[in-house]
C-alpha atoms as a PDB file:
ATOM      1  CA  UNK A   1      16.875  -5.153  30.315  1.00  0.00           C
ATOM      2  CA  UNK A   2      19.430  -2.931  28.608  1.00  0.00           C
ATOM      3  CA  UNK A   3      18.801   0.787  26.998  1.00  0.00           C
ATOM      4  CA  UNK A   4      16.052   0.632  24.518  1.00  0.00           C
ATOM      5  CA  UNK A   5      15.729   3.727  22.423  1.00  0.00           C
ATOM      6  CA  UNK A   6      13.623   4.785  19.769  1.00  0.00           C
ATOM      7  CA  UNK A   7      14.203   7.380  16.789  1.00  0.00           C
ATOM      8  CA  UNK A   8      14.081   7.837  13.878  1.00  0.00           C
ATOM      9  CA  UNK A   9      15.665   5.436  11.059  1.00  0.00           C
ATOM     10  CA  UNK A  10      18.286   6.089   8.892  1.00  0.00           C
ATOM     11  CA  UNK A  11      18.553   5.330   5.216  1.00  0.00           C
ATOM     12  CA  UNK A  12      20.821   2.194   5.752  1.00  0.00           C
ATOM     13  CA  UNK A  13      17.866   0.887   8.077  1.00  0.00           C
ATOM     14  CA  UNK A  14      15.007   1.039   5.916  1.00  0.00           C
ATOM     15  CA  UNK A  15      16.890  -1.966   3.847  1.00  0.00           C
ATOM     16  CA  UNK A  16      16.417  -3.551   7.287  1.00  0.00           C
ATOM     17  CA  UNK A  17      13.156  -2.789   7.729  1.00  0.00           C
ATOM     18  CA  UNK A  18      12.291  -4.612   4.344  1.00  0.00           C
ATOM     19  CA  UNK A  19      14.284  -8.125   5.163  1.00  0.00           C
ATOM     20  CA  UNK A  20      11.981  -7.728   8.224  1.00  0.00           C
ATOM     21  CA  UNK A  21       9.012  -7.434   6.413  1.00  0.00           C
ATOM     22  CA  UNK A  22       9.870  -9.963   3.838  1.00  0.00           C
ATOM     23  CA  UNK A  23      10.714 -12.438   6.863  1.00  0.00           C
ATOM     24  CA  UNK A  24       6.929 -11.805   8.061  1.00  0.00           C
ATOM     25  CA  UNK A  25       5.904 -13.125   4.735  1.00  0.00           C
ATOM     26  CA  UNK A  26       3.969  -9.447   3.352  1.00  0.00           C
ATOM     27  CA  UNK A  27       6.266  -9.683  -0.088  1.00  0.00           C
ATOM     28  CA  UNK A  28       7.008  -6.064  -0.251  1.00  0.00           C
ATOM     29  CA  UNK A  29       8.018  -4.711  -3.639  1.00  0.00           C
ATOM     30  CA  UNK A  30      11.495  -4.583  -4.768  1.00  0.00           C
ATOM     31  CA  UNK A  31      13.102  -1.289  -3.310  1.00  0.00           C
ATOM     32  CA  UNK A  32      10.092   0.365  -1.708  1.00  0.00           C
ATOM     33  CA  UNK A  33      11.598   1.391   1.132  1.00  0.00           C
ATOM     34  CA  UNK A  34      13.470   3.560  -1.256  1.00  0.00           C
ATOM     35  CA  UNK A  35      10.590   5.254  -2.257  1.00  0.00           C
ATOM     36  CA  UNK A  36       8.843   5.381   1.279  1.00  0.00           C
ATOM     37  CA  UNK A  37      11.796   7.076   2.795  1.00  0.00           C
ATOM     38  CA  UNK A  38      11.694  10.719   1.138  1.00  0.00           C
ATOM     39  CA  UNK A  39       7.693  10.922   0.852  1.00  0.00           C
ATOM     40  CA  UNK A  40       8.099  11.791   5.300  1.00  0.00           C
ATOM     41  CA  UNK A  41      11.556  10.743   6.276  1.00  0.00           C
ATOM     42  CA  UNK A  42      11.511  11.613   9.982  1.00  0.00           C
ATOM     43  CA  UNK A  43       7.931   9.082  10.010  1.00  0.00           C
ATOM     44  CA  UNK A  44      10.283   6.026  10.126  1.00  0.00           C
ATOM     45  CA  UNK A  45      11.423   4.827  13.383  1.00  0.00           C
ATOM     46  CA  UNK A  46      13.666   2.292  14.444  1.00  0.00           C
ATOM     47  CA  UNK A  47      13.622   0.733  18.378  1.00  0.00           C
ATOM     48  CA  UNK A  48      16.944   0.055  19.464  1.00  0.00           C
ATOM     49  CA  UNK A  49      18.492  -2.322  22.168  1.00  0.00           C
ATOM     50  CA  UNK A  50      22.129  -1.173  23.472  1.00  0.00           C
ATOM     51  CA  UNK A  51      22.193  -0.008  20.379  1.00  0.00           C
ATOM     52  CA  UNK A  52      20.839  -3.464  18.152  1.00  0.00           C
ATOM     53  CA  UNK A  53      17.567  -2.755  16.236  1.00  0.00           C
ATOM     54  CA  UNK A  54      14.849  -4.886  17.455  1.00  0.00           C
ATOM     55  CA  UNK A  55      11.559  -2.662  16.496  1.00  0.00           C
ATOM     56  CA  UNK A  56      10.259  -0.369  13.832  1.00  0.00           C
ATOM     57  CA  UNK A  57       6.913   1.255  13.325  1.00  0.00           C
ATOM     58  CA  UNK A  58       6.400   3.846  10.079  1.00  0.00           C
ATOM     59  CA  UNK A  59       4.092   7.069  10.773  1.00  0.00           C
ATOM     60  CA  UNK A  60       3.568   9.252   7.990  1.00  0.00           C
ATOM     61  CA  UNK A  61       1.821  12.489   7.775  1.00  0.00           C
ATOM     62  CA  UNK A  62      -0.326  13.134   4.941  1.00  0.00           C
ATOM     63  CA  UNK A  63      -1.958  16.976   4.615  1.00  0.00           C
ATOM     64  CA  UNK A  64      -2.845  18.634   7.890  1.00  0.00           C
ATOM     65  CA  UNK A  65      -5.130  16.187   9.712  1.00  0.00           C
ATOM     66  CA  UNK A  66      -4.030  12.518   8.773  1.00  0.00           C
ATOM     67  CA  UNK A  67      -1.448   9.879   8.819  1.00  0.00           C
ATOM     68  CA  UNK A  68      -0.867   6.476   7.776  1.00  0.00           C
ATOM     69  CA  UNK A  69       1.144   3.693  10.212  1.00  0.00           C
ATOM     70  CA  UNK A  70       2.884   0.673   8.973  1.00  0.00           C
ATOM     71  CA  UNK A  71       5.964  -0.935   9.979  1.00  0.00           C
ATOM     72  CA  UNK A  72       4.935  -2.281  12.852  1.00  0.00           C
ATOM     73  CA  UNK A  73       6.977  -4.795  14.057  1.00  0.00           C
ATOM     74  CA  UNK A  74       9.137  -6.534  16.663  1.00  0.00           C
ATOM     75  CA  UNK A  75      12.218  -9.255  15.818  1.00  0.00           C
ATOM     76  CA  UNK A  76      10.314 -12.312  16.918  1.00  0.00           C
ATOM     77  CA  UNK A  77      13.248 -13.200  19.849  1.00  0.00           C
ATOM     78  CA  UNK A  78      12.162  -9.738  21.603  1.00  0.00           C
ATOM     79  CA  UNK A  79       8.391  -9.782  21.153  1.00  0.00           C
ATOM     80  CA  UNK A  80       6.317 -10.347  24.212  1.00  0.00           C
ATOM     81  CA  UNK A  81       8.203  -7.771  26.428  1.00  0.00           C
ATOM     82  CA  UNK A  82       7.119  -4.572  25.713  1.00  0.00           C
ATOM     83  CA  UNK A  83       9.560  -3.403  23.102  1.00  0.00           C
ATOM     84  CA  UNK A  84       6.999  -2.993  20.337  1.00  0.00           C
ATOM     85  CA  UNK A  85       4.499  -1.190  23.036  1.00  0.00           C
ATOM     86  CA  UNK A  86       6.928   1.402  23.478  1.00  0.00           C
ATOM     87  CA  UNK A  87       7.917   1.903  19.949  1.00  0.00           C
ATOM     88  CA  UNK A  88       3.757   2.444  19.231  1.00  0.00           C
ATOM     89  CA  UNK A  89       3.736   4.581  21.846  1.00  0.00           C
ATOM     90  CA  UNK A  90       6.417   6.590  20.315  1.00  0.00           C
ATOM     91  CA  UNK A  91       4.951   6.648  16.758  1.00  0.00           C
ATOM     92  CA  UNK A  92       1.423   7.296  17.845  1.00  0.00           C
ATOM     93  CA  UNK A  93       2.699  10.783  19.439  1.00  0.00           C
ATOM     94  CA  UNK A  94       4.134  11.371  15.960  1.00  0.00           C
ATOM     95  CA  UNK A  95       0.257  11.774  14.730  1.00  0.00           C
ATOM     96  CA  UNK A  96      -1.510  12.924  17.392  1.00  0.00           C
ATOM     97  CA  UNK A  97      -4.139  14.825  16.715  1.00  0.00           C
ATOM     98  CA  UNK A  98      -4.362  13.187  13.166  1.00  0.00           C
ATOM     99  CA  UNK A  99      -6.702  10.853  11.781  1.00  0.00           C
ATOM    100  CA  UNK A 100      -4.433   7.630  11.746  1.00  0.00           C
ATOM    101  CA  UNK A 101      -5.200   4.648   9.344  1.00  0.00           C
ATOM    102  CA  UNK A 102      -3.108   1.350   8.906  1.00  0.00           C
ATOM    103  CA  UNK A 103      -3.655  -2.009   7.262  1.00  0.00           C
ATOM    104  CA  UNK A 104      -3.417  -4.190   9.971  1.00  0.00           C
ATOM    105  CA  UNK A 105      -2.701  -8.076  10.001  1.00  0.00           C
ATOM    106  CA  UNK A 106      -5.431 -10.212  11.765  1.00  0.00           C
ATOM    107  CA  UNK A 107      -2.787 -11.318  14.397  1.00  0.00           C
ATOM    108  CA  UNK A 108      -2.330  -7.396  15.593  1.00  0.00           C
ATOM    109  CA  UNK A 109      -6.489  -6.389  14.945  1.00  0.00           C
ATOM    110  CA  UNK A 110      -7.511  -6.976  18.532  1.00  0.00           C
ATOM    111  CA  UNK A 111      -5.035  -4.907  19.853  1.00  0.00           C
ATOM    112  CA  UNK A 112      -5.734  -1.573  17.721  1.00  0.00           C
ATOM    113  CA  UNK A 113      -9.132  -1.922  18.247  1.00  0.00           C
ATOM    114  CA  UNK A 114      -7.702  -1.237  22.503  1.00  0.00           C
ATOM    115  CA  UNK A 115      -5.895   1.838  21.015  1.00  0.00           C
ATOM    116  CA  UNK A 116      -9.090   3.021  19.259  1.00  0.00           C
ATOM    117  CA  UNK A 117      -8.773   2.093  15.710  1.00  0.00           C
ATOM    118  CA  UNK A 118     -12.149   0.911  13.790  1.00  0.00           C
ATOM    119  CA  UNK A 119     -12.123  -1.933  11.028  1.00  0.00           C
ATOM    120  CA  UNK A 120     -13.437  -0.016   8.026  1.00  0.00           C
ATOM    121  CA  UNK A 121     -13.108  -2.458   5.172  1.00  0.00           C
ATOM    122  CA  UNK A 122     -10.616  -6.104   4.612  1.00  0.00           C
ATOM    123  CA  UNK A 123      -8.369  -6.252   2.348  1.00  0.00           C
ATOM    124  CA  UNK A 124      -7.537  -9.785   0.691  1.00  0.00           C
ATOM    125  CA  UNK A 125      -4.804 -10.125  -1.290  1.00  0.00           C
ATOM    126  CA  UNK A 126      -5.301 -12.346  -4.231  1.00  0.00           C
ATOM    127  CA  UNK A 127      -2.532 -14.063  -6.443  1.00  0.00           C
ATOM    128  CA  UNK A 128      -1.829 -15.928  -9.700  1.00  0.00           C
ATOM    129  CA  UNK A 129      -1.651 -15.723 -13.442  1.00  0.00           C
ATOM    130  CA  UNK A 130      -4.398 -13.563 -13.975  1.00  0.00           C
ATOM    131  CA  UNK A 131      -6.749 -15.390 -16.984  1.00  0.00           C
ATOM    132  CA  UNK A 132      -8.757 -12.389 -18.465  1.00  0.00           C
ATOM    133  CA  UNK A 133     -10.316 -12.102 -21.611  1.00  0.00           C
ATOM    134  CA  UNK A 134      -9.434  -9.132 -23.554  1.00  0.00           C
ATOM    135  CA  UNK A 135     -11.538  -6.470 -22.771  1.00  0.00           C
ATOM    136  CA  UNK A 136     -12.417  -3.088 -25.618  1.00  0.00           C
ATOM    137  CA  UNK A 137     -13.647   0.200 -23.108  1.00  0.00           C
ATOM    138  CA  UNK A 138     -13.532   2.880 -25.996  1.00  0.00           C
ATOM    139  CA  UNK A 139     -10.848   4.048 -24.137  1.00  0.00           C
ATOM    140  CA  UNK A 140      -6.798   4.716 -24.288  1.00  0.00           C
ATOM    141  CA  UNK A 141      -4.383   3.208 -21.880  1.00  0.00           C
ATOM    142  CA  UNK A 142      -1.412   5.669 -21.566  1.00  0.00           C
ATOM    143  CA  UNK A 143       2.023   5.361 -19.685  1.00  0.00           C
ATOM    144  CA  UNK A 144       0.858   7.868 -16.555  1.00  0.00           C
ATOM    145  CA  UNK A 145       4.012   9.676 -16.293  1.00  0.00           C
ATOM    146  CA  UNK A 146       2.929  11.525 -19.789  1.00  0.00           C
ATOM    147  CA  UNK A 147      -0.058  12.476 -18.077  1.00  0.00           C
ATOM    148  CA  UNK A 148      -0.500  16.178 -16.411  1.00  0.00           C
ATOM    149  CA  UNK A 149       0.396  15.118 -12.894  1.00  0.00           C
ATOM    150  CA  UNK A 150      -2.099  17.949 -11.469  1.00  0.00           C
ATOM    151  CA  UNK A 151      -4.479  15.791 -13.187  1.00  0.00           C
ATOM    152  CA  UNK A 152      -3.052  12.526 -11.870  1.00  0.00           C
ATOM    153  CA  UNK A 153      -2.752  13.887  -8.319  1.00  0.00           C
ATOM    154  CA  UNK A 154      -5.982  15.399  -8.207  1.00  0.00           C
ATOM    155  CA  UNK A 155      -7.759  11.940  -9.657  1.00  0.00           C
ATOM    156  CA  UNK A 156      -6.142   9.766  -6.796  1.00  0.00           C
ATOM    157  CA  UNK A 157      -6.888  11.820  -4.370  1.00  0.00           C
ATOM    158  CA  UNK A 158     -10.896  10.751  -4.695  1.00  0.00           C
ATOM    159  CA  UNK A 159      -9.167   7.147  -3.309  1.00  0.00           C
ATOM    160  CA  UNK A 160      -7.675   8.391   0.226  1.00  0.00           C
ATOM    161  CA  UNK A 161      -8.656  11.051   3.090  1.00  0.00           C
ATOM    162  CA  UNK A 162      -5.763  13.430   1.797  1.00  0.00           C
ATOM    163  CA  UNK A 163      -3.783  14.087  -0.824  1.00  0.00           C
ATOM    164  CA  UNK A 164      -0.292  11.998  -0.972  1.00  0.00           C
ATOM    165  CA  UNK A 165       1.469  13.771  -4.306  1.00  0.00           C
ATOM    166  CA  UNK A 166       5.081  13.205  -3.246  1.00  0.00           C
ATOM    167  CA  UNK A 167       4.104   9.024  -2.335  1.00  0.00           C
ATOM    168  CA  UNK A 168       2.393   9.021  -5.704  1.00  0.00           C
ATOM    169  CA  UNK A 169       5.439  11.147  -7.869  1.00  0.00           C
ATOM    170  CA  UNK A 170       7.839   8.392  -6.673  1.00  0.00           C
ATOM    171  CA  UNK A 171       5.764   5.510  -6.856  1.00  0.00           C
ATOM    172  CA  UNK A 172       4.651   6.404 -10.820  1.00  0.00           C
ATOM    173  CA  UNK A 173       8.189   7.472 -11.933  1.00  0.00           C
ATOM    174  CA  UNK A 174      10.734   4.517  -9.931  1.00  0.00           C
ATOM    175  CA  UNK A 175      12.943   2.449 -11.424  1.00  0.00           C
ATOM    176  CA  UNK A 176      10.902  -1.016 -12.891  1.00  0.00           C
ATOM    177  CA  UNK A 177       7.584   0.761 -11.823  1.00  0.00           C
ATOM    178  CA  UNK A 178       4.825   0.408 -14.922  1.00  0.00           C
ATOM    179  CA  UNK A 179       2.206   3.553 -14.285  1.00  0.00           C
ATOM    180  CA  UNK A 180      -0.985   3.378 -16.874  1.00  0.00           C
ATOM    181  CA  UNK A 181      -3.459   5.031 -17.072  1.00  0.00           C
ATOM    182  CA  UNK A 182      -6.739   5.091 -18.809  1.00  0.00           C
ATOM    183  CA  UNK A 183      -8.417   8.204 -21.192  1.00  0.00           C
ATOM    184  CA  UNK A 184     -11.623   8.450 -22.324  1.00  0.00           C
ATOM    185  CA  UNK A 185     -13.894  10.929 -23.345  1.00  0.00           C
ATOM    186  CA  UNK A 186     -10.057  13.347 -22.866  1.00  0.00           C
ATOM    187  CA  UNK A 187     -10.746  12.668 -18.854  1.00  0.00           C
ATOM    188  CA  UNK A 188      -8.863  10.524 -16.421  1.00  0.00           C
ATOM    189  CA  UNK A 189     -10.893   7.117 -16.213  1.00  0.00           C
ATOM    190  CA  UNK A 190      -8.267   4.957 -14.453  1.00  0.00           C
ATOM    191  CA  UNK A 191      -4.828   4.522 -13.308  1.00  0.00           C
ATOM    192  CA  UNK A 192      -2.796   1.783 -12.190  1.00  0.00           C
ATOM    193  CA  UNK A 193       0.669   0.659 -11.379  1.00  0.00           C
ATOM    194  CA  UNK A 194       2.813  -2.500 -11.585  1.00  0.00           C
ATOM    195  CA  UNK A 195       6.202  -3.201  -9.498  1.00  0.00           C
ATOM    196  CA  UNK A 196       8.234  -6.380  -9.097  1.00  0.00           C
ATOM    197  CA  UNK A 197       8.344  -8.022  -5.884  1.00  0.00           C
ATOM    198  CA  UNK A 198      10.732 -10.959  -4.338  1.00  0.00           C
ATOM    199  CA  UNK A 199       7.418 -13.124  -5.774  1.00  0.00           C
ATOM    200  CA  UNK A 200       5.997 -12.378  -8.875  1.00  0.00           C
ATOM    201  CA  UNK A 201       4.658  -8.640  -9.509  1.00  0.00           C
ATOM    202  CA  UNK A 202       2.283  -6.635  -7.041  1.00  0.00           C
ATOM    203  CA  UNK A 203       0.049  -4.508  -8.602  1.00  0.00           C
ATOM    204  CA  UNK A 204      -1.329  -1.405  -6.635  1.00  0.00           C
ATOM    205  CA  UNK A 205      -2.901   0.907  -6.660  1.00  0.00           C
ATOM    206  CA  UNK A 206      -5.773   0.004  -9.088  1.00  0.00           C
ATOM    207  CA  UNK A 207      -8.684   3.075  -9.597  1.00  0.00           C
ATOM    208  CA  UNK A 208     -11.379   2.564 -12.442  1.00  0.00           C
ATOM    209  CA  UNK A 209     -14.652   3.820 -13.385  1.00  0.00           C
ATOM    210  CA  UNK A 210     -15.829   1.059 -14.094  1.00  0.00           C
ATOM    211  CA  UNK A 211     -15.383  -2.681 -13.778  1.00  0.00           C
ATOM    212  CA  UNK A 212     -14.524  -3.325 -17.338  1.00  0.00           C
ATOM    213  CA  UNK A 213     -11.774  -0.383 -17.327  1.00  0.00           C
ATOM    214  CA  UNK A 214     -10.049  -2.113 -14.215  1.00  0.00           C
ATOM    215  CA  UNK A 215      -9.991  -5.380 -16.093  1.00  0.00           C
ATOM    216  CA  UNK A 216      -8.342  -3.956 -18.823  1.00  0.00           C
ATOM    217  CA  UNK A 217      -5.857  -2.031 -16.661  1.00  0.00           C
ATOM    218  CA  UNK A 218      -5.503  -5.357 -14.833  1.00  0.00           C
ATOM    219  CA  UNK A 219      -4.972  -6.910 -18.236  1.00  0.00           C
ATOM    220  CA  UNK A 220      -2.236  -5.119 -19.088  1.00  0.00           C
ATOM    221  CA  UNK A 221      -0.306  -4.569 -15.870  1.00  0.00           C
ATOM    222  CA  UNK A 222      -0.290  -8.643 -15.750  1.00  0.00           C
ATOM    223  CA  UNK A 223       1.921  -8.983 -19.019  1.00  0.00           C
ATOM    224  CA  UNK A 224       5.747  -8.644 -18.548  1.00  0.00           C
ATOM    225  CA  UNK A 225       6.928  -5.671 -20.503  1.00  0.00           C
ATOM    226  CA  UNK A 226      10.084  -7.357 -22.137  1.00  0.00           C
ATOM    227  CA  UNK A 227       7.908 -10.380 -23.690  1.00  0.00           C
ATOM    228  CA  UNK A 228       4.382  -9.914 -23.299  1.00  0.00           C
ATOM    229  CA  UNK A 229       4.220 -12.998 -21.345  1.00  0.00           C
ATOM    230  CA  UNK A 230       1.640 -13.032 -18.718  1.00  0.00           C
ATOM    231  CA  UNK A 231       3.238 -13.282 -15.565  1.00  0.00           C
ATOM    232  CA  UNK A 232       2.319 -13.970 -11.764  1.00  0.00           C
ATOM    233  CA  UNK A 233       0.702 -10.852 -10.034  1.00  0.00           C
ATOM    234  CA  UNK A 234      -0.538  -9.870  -6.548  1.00  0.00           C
ATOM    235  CA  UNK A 235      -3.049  -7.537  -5.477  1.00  0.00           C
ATOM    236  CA  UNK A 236      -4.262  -6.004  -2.109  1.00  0.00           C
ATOM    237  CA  UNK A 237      -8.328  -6.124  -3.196  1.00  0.00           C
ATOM    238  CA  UNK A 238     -10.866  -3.911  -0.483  1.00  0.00           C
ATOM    239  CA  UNK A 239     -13.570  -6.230  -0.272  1.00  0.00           C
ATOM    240  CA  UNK A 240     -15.806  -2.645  -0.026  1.00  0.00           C
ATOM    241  CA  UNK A 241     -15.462  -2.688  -3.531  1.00  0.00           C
ATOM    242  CA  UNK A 242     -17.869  -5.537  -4.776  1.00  0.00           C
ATOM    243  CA  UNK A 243     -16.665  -5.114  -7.945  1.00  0.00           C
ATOM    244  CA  UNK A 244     -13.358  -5.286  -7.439  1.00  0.00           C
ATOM    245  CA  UNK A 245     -13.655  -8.913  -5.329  1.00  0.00           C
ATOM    246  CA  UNK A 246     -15.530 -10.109  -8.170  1.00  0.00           C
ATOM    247  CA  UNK A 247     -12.909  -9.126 -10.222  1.00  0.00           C
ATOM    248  CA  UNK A 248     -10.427 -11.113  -8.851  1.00  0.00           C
ATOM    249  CA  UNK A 249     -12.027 -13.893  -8.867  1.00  0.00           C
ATOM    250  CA  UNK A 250     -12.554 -13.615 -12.381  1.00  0.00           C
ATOM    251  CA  UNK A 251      -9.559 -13.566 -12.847  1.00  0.00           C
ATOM    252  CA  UNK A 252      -8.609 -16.972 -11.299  1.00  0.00           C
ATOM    253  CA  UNK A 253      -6.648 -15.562  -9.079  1.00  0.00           C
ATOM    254  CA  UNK A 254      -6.880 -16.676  -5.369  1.00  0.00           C
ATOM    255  CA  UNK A 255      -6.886 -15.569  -1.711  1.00  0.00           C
ATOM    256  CA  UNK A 256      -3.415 -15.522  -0.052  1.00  0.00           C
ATOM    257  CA  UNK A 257      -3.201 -12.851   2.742  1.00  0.00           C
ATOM    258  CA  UNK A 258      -5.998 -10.519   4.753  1.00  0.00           C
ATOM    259  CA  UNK A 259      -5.361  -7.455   6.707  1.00  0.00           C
ATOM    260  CA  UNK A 260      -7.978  -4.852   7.674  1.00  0.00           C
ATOM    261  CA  UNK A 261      -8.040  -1.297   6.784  1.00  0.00           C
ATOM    262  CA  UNK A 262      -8.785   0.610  10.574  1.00  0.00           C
ATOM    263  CA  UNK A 263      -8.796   4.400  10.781  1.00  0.00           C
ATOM    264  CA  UNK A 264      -9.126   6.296  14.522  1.00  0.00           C
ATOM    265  CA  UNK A 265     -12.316   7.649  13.473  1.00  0.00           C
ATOM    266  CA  UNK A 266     -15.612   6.355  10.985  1.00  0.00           C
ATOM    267  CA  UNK A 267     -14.334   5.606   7.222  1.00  0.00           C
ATOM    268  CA  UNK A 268     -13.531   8.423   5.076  1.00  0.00           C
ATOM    269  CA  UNK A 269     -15.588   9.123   2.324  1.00  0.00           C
ATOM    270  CA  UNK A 270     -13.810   7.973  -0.219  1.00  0.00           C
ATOM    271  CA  UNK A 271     -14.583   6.544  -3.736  1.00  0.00           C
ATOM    272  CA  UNK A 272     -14.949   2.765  -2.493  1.00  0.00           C
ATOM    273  CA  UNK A 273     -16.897   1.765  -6.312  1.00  0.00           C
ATOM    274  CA  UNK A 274     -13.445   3.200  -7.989  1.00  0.00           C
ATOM    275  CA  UNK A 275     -10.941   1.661  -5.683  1.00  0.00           C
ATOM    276  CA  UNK A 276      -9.388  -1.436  -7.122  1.00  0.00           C
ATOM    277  CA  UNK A 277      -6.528  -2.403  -5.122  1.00  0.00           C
ATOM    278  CA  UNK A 278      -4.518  -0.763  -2.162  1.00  0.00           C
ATOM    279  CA  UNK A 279      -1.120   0.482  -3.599  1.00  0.00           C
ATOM    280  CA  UNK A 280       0.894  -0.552  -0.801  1.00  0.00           C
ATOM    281  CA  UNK A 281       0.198  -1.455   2.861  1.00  0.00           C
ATOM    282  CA  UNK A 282       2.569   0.173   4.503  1.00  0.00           C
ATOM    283  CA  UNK A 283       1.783   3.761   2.827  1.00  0.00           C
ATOM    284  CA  UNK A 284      -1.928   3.232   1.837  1.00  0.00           C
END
């Protein structure tokens, strides 16, 4: 069987861990892991087989009393032998005691509903040129990182169980990130965020007050800064959000993916009407 260890990754293996997940197909964004690494850097562990990496799972600790897991996977020429059982074992004693959500694929659900995870919403992730007509709010779209970030922080924390400032610092202010966000009445009203991706652009998170605000966000995070040029985009939509579904499929843009939001205990409350799209699924 060989000596399988697991601890935690270095900063040379989180480019691993993204070739893995682009291999599974979830089209991470150009140079997360980057930004994933300092928000909790001891939460990303790598399983390793005399020495070869063959597993990783992600556990990060948000606040006092919750945690997100991601990650999770095995190389597909080790799965089926317990490897990936041991490294969720290991990352699950990471956030013990914690209220622990993930965005799990629908290949994996069965098995955290064994470990005690409950399906609180699906996410779908929708794709294409978006096709919206130009929408007028009253309000002010604003590049976010001129915003107070007290204000910013304080606003996106109504879309999670805890608050996440260092994830959301990095994720407005990276390299090729686009951060807007929306004014009216002098008060946040929206916020949104566009990166590149191996395919196209993912756009996440997405927070409005109201329908028409997110399609104007979602307007203008689906044109390519350099030309204008509407380009293609992908989204992670909660289908909680009504709103947000219908949205999308206003849009024209259409179903590619599903995973299902699961937390160890009943949903948060959380602002479901404002909650537009997940920012990323490994994070939240």
């Amino acid at each position: 069987m060989g000596e399988f260890v697991v601890a935690p990754a270095s900063v040379d293996d989180m480019g691993l861990l993204a070739e893995w997940a682009t291999a599974e197909g979830w089209n991470p964004g150009t140079g997360d892991e980057r930004i994933f690494f300092p928000v909790d850097p001891g939460a990303f562990l790598v399983g390793r087989l005399d020495g070869h990496p063959i597993t990783s799972i992600s556990v990060v600790r948000y606040g006092t009393g919750h945690g997100f897991l991601g990650f999770y996977l095995t190389v597909p020429e080790h799965r089926g032998r317990g490897y990936g059982l041991r490294t969720w074992q290991t990352g699950l004693h990471r956030l013990a005691g914690r209220v622990i959500g993930l965005d799990g694929v629908v290949a994996q659900q069965a098995n955290y509903r064994r470990s005690g995870f409950q399906p609180a919403w699906t996410n779908i992730r929708y794709r294409g040129v978006p096709r919206l007509d130009p929408v007028a709010t009253g309000s002010t779209l604003v590049d976010a990182r001129g915003v107070s970030f007290q204000e910013l922080a304080a606003y996106e924390r109504r879309f999670g169980p805890a608050g996440r400032d260092t994830f959301l610092a990095l994720w407005i202010s990276a390299p090729n990130h686009h951060a807007l966000a929306v004014l009216r009445d002098g008060a946040l009203a929206g916020l949104g965020v566009r990166r590149p991706a191996a395919e196209g652009a993912r756009i996440g998170p997405l927070y409005a007050a109201s329908p028409e605000i997110a399609a104007e966000l979602l307007n203008a995070l689906s044109h390519d800064e350099d030309d204008d040029r509407l380009s293609e985009i992908a989204l992670d939509v909660p289908t909680v959000n009504g709103d947000a579904v219908a949205l999308a499929e206003r849009a024209g843009l259409t179903p590619s993916f599903e995973t299902a939001r699961m937390y160890t205990t009943a949903r948060p409350d959380i602002d479901v009407s404002g909650f537009y799209a997940v920012a990323c699924l490994e994070l939240g």
